[in-house]
C-alpha atoms as a PDB file:
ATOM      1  CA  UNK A   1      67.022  94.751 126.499  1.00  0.00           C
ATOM      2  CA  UNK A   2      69.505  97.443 124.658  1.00  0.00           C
ATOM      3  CA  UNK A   3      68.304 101.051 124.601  1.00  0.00           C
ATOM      4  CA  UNK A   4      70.403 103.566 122.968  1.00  0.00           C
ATOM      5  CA  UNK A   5      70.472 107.072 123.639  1.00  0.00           C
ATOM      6  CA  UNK A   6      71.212 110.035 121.129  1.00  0.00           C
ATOM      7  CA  UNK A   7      72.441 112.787 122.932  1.00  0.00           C
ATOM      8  CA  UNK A   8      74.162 116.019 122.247  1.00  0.00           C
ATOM      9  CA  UNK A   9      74.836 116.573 126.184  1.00  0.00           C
ATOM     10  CA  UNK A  10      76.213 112.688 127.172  1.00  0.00           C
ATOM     11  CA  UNK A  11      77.736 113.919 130.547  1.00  0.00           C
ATOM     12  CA  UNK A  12      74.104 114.518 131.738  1.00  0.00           C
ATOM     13  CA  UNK A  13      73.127 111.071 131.432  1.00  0.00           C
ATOM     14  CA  UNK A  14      76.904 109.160 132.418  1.00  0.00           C
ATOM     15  CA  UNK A  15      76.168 110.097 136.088  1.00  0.00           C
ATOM     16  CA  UNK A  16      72.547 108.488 136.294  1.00  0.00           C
ATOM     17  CA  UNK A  17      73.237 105.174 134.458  1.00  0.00           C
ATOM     18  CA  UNK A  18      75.729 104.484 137.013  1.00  0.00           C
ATOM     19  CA  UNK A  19      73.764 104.206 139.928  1.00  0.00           C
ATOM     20  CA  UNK A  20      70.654 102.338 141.512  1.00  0.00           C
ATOM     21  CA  UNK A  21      68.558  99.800 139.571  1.00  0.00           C
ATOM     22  CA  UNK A  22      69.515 101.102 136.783  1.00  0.00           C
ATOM     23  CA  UNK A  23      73.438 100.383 137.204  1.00  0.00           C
ATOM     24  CA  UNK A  24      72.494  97.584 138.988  1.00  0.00           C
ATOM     25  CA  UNK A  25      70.218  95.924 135.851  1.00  0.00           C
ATOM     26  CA  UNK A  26      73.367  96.882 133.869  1.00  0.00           C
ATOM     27  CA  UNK A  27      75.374  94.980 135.802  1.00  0.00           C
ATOM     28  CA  UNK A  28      73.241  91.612 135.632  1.00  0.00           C
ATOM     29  CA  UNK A  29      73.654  91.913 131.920  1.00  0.00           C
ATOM     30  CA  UNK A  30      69.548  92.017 132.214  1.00  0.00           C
ATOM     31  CA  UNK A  31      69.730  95.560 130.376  1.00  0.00           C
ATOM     32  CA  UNK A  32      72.125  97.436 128.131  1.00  0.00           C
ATOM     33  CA  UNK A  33      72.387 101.227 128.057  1.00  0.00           C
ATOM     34  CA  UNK A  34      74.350 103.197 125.624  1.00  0.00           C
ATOM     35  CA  UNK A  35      74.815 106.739 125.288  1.00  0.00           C
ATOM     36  CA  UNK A  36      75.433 108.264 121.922  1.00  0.00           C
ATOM     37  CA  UNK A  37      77.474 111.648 121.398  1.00  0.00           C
ATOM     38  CA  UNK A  38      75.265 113.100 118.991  1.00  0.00           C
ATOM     39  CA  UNK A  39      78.667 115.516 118.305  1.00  0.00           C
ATOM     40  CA  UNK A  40      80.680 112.249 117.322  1.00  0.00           C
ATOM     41  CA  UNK A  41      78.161 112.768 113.541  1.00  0.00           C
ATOM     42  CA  UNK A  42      78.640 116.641 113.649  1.00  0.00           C
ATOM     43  CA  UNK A  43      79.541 118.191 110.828  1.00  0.00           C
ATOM     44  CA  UNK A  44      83.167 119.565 109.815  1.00  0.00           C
ATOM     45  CA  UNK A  45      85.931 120.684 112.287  1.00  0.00           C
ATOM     46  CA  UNK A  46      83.346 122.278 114.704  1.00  0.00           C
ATOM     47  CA  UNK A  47      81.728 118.834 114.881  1.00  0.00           C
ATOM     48  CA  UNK A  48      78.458 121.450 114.156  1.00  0.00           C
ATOM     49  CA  UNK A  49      75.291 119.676 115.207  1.00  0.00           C
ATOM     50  CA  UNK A  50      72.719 123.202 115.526  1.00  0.00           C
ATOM     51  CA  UNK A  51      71.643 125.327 113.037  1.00  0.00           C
ATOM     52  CA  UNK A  52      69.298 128.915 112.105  1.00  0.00           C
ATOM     53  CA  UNK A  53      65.535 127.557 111.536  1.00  0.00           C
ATOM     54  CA  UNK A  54      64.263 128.541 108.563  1.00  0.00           C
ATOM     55  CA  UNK A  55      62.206 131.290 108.452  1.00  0.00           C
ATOM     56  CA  UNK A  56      63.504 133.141 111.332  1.00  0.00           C
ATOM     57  CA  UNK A  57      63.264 133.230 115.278  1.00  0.00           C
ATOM     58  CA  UNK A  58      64.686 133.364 118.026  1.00  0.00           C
ATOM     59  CA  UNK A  59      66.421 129.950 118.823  1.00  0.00           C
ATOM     60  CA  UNK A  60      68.422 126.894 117.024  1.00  0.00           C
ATOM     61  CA  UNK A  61      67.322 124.083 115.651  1.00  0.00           C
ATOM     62  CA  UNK A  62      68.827 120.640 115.643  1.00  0.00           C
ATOM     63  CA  UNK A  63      70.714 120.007 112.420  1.00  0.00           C
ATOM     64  CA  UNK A  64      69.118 117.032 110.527  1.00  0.00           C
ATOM     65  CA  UNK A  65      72.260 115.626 108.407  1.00  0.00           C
ATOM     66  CA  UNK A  66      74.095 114.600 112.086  1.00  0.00           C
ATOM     67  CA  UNK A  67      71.128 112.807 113.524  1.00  0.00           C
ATOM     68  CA  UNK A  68      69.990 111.274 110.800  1.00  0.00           C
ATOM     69  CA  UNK A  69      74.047 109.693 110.670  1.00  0.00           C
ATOM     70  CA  UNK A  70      73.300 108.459 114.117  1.00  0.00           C
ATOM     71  CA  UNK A  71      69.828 107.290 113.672  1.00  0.00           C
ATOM     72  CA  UNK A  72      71.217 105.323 110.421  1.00  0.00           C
ATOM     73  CA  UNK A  73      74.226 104.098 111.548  1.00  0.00           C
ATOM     74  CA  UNK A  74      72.337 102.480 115.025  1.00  0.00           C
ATOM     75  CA  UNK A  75      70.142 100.895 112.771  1.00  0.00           C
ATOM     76  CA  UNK A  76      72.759  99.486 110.226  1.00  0.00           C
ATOM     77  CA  UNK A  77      73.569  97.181 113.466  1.00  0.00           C
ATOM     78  CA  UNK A  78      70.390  96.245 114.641  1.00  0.00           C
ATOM     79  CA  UNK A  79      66.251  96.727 114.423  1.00  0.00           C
ATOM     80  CA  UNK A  80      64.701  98.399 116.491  1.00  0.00           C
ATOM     81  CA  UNK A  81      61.186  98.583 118.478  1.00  0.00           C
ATOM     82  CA  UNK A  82      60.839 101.763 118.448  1.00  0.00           C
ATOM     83  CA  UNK A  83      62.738 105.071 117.997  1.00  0.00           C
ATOM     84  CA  UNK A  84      61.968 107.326 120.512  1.00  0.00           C
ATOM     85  CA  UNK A  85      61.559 111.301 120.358  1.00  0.00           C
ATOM     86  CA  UNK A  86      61.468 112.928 124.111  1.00  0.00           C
ATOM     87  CA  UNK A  87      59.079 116.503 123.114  1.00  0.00           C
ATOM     88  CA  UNK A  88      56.426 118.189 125.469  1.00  0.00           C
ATOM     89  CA  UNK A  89      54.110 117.667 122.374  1.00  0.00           C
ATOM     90  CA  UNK A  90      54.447 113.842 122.443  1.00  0.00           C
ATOM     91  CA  UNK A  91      51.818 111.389 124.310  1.00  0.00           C
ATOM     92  CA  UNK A  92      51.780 111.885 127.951  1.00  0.00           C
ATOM     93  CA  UNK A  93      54.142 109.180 129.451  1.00  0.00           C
ATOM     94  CA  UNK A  94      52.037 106.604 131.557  1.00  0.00           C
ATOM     95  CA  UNK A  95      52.486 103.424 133.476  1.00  0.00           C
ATOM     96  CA  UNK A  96      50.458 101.226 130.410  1.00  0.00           C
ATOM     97  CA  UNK A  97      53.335 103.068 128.215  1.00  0.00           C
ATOM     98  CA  UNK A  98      56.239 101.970 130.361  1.00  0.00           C
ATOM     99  CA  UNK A  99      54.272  98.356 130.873  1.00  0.00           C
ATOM    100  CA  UNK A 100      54.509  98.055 126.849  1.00  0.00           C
ATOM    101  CA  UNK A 101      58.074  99.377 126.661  1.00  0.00           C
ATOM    102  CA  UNK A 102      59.753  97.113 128.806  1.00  0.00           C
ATOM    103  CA  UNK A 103      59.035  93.963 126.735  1.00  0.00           C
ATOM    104  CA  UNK A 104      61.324  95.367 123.772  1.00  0.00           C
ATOM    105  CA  UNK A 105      64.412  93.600 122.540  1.00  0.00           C
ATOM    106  CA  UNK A 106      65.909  97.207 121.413  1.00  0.00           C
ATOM    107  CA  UNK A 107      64.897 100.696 121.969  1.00  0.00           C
ATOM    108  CA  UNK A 108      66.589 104.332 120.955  1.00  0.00           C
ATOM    109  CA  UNK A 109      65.630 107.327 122.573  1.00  0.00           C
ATOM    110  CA  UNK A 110      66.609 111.119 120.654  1.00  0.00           C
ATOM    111  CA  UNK A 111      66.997 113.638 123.007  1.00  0.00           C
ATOM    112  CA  UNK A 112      66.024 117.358 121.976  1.00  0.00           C
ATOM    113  CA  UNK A 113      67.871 120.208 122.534  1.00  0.00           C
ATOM    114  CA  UNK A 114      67.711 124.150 121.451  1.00  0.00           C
ATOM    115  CA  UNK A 115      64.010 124.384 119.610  1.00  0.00           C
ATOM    116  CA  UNK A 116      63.678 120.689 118.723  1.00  0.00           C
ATOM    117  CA  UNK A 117      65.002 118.703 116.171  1.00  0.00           C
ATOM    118  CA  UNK A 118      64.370 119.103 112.098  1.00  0.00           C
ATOM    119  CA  UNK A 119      60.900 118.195 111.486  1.00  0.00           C
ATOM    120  CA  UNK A 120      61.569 115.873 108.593  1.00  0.00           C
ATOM    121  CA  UNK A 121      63.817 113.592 111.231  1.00  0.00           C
ATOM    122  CA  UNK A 122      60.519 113.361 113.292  1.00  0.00           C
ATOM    123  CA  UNK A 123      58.177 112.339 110.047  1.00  0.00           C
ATOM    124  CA  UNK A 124      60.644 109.371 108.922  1.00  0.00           C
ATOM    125  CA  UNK A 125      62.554 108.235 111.431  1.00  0.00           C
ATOM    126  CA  UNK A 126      60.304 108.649 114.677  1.00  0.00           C
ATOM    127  CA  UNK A 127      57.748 106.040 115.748  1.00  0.00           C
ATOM    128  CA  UNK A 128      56.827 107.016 118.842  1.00  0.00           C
ATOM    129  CA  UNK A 129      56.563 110.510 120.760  1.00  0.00           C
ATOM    130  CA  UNK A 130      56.672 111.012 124.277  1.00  0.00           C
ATOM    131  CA  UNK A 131      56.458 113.550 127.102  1.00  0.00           C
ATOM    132  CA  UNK A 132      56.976 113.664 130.714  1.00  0.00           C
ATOM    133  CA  UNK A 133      54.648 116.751 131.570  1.00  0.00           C
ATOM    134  CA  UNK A 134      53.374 119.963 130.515  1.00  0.00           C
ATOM    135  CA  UNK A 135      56.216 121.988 130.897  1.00  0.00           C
ATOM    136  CA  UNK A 136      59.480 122.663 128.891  1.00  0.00           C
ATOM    137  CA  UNK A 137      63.139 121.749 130.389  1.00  0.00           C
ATOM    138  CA  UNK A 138      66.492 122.772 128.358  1.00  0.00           C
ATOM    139  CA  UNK A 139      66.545 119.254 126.782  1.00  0.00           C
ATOM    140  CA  UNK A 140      65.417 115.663 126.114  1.00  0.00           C
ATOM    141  CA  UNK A 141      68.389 114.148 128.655  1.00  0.00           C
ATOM    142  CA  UNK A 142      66.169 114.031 131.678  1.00  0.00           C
ATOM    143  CA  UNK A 143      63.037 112.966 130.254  1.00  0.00           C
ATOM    144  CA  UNK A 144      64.963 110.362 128.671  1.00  0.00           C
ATOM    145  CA  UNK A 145      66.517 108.991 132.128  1.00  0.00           C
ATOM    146  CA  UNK A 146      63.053 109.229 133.163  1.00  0.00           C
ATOM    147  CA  UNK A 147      61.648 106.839 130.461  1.00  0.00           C
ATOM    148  CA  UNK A 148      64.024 104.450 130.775  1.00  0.00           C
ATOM    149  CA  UNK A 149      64.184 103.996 134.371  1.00  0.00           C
ATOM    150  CA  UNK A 150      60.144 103.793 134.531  1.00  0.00           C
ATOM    151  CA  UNK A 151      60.970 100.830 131.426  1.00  0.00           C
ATOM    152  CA  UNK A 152      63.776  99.023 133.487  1.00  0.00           C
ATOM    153  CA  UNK A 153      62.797  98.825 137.028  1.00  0.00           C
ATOM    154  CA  UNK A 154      60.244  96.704 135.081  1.00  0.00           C
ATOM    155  CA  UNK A 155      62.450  93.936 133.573  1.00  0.00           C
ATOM    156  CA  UNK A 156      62.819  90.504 135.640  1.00  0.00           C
ATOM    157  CA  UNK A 157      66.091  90.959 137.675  1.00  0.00           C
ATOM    158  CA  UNK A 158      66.262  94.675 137.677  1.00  0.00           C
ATOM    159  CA  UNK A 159      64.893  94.712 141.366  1.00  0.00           C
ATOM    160  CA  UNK A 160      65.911  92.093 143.952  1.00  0.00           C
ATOM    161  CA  UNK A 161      62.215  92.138 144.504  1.00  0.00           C
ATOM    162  CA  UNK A 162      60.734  91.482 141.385  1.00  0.00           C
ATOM    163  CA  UNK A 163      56.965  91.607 142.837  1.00  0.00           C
ATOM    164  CA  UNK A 164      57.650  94.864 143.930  1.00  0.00           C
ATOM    165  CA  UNK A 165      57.189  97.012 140.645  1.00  0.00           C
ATOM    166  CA  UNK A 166      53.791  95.144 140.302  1.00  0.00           C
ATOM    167  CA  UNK A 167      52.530  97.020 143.389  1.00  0.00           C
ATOM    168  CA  UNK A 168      53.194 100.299 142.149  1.00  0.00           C
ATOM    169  CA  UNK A 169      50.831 103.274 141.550  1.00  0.00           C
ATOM    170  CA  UNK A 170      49.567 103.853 138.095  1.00  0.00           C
ATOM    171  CA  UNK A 171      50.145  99.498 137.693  1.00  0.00           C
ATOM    172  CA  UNK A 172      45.856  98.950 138.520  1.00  0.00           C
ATOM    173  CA  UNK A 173      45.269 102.991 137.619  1.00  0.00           C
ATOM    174  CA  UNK A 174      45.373 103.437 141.451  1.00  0.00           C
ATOM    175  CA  UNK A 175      47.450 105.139 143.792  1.00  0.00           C
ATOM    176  CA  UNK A 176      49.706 103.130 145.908  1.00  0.00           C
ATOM    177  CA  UNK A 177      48.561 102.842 149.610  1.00  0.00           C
ATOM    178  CA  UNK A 178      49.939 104.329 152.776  1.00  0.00           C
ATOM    179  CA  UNK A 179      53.398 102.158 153.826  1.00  0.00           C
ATOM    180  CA  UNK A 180      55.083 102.053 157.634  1.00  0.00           C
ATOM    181  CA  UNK A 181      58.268 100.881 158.975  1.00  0.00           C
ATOM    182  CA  UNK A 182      59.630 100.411 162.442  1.00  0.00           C
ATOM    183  CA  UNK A 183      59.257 101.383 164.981  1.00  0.00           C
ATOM    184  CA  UNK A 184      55.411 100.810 165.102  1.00  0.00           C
ATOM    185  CA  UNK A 185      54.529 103.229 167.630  1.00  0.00           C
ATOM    186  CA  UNK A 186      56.647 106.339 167.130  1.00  0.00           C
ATOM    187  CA  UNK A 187      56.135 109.098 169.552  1.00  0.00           C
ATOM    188  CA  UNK A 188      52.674 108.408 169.984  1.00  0.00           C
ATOM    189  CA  UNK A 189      51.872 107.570 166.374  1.00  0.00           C
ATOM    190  CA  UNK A 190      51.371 104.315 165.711  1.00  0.00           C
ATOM    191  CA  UNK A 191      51.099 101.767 163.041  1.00  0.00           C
ATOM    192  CA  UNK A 192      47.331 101.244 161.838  1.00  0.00           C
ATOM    193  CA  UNK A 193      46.970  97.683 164.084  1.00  0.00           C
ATOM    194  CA  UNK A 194      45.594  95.589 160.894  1.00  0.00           C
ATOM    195  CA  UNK A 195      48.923  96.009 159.385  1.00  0.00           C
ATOM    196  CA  UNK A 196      50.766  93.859 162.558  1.00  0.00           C
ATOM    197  CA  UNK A 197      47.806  91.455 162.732  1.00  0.00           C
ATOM    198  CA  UNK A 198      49.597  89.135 160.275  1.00  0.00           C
ATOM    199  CA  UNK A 199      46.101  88.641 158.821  1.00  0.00           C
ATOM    200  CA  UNK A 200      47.342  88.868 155.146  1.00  0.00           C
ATOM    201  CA  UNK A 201      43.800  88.982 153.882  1.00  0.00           C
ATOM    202  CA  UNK A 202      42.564  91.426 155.949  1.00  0.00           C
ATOM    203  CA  UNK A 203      45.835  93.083 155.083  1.00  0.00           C
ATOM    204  CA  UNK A 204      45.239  93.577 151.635  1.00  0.00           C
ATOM    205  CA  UNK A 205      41.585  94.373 152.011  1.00  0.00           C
ATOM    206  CA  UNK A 206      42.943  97.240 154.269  1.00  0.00           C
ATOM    207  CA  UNK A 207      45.664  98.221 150.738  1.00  0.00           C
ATOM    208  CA  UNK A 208      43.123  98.063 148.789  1.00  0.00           C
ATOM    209  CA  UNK A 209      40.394 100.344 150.204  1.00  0.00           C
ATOM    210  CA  UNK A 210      43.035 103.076 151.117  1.00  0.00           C
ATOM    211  CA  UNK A 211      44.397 102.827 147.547  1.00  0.00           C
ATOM    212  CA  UNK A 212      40.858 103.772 146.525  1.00  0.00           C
ATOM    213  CA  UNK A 213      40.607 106.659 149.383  1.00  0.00           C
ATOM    214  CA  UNK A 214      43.980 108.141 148.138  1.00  0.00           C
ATOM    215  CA  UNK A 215      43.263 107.760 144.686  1.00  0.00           C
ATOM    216  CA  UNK A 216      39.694 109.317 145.032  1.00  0.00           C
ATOM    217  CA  UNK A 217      41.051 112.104 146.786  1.00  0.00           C
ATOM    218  CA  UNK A 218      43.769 112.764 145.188  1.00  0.00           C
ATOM    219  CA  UNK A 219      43.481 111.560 141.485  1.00  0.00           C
ATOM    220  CA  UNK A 220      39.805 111.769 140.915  1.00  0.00           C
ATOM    221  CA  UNK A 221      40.540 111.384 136.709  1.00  0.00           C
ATOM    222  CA  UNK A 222      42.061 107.970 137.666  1.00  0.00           C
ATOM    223  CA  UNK A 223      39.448 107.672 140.235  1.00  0.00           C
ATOM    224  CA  UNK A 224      37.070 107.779 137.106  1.00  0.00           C
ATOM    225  CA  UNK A 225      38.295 105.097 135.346  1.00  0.00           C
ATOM    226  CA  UNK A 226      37.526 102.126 138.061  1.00  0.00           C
ATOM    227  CA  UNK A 227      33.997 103.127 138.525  1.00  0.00           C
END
């Protein structure tokens, strides 16, 4: 997989590719990450990439001419899957999302900054919108780290485990069970006994019905959907 990443604020972004799964997945040659310096198709000495909106208001507004250079000149090399716009007005990320993303051959991400990008950039050359949460941050560089580490840890050879991603929350729209490590009896709290039995059946059973506790207490929307 090959995701590319427009972004005006690249320094943000060096510093988490190079660690973890992620850096690790890079490594293997199982995934590809480039970051683009949106400044590199800004516009005259200043390399300008922001301008006034139209119309007034507090706030600038990502200058269409410099990201649709980038946008074009990423796909003059290759297709893409999608093309991805990181907004708080875009469809709430989920695991089903990530599930879907992760079997791409090539993905770009556009990060936002300042008010959001020109509008007619999102009308021809976005397919897909997507948020992490209700809430504004100061640009699209996070959620986008975000995104593609939930896409990722999901390609085969990302995680020396490769079952493990499988078991997640959100993967059967339950909340992952309670997990214990050594030592099993830890000043007076101990490990629930099923868990040492060895009894892998009874094991699971056990996962299982406190996935459903947690998830009913916790989540009761995602509680709704498995009645």
């Amino acid at each position: 997989m090959r995701i590319d990443i427009i972004t005006c604020l690249p320094a943000l972004l060096e510093g988490f590719f190079s660690t973890s799964i992620v850096k690790r997945a890079m490594d293997a040659g199982t995934v590809t990450v480039n970051i683009i310096d949106l400044r590199d198709f800004g516009i005259g000495k200043s390399r300008q990439i922001d301008d006034y909106a139209f119309g007034g208001g507090a706030g600038m507004v990502m200058m269409i001419e410099p990201l649709v250079d980038a946008i074009e000149h990423l796909q003059s090399e290759r297709s893409y899957d999608e093309v991805i716009y990181m907004t708080p007005d875009g469809e709430l990320l989920q695991q089903q999302i990530t599930n879907t993303l992760s079997l791409s051959e090539n993905l770009m991400i556009v990060c936002g900054h300042y008010k959001g990008i020109d509008e007619r950039v999102r009308e021809k050359y976005i397919t897909r919108e997507i948020s992490i949460g209700d809430y504004v941050l100061s640009g699209g560089e996070i959620p986008a780290a975000v995104l593609s580490d939930a896409i990722i840890r999901l390609i085969p050879g990302a995680m020396n485990d490769e079952t493990s991603a499988l078991t997640d929350s959100f993967q059967d729209d339950l909340l992952s069970p309670p997990v214990y490590t050594r030592p099993a009896d830890f000043k007076g709290v101990k490990v629930p006994e099923v868990l040492l039995s060895g009894n892998f059946k009874l094991i699971e059973d056990w996962r299982t019905e406190k996935a459903l506790e947690r998830t009913k207490e916790r989540r009761p929307d995602l509680w709704k959907k498995t009645l």
